[in-house]
C-alpha atoms as a PDB file:
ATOM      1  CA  UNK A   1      -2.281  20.279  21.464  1.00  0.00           C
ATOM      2  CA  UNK A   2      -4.183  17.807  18.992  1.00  0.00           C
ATOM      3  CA  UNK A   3      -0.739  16.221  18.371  1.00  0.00           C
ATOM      4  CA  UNK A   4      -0.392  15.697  22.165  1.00  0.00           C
ATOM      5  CA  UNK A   5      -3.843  13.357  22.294  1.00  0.00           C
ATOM      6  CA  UNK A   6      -3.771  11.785  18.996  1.00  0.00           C
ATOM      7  CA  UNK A   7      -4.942   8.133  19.246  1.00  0.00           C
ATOM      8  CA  UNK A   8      -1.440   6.940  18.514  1.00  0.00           C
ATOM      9  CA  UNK A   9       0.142   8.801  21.848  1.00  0.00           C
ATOM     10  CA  UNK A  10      -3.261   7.619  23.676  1.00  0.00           C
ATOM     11  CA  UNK A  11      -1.726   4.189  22.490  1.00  0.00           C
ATOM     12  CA  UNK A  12       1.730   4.846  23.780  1.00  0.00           C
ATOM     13  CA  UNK A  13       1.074   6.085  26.832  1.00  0.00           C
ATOM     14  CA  UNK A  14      -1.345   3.441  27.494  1.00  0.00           C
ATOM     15  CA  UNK A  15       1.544   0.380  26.398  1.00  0.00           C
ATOM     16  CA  UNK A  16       3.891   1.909  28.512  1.00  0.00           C
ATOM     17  CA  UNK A  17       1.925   1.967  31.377  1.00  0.00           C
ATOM     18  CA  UNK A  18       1.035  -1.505  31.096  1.00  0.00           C
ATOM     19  CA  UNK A  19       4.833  -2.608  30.680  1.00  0.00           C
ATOM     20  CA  UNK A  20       5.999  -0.394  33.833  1.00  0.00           C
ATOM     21  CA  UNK A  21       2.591   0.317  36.047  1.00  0.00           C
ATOM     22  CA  UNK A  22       0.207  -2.710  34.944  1.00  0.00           C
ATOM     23  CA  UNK A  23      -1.759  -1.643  38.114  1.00  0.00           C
ATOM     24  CA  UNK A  24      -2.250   1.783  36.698  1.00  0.00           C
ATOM     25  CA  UNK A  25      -3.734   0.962  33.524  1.00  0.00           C
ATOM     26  CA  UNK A  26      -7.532   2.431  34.521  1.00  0.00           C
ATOM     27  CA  UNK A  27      -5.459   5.789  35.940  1.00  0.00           C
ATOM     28  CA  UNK A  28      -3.816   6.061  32.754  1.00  0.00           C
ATOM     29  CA  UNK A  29      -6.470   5.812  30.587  1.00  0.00           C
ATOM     30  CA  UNK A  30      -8.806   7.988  32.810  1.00  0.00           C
ATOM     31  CA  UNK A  31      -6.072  11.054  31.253  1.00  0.00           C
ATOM     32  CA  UNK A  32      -7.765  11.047  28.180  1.00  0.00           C
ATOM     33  CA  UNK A  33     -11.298  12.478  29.553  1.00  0.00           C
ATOM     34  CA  UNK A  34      -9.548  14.350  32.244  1.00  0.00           C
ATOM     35  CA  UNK A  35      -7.382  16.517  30.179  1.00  0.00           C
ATOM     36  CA  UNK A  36     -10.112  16.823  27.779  1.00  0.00           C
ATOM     37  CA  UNK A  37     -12.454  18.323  29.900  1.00  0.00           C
ATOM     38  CA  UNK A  38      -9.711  20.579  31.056  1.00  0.00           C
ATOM     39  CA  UNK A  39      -9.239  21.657  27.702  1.00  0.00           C
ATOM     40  CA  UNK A  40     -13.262  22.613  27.189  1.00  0.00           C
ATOM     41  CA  UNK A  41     -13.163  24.507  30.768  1.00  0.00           C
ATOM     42  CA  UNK A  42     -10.031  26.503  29.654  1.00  0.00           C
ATOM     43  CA  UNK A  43     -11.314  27.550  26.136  1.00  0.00           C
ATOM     44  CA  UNK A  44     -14.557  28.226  27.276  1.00  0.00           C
ATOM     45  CA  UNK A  45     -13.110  30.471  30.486  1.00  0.00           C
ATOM     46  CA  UNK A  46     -10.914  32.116  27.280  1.00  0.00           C
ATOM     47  CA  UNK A  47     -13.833  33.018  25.504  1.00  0.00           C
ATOM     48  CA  UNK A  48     -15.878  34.386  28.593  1.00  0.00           C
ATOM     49  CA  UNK A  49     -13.017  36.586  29.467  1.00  0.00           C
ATOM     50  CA  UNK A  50     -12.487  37.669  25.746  1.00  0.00           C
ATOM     51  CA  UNK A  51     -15.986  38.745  25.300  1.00  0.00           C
ATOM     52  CA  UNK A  52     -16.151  40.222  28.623  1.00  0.00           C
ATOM     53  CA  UNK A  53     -13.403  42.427  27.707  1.00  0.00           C
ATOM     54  CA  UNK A  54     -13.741  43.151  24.312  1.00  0.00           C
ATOM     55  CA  UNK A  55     -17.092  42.254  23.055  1.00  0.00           C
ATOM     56  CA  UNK A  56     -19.207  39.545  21.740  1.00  0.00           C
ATOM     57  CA  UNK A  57     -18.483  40.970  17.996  1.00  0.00           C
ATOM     58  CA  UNK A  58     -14.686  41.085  18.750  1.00  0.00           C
ATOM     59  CA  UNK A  59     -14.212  37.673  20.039  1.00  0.00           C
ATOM     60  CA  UNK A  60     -13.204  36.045  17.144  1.00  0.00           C
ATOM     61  CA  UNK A  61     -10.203  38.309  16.584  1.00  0.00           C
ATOM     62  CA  UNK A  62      -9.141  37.880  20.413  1.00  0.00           C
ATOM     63  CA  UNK A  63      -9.329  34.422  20.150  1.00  0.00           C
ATOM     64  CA  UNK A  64      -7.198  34.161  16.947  1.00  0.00           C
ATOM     65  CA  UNK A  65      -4.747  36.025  18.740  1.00  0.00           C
ATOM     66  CA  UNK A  66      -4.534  34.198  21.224  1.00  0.00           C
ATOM     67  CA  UNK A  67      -3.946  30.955  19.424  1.00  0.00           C
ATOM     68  CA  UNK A  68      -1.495  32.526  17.348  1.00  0.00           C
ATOM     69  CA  UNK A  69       0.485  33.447  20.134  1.00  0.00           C
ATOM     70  CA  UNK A  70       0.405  30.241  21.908  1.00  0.00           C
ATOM     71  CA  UNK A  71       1.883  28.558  19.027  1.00  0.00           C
ATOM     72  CA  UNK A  72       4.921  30.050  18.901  1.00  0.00           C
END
């Protein structure tokens, strides 16, 4: 995922809007934030369910898992 917002997509995305959309410029860069946020609600819902289920002490290892298996 950190290869998905690096500054340089951020960039992209942001030129190609301008080219195609210019009226969507603010939209486009509002993504940034949005998806951002997303991504602290999700990981932060992850962990509440993972220590909910397993434990504060075992969280870690759930976790782990978890991002192990995502990435493949």
């Amino acid at each position: 995922m950190l290869l998905i917002s690096s500054s340089s997509t951020q960039v992209y995305f942001l030129d190609l809007a301008a080219a195609e959309y210019p009226e969507s410029i603010d939209f486009a860069s509002s993504f940034n934030s949005i998806f951002a946020n997303v991504g602290i609600s999700l990981g932060s819902f992850t962990a509440a369910q993972a220590a909910g289920l397993t434990g504060i002490a075992s969280t870690p290892y759930f976790l782990g898992a978890t991002v192990c298996s995502a990435a493949f």
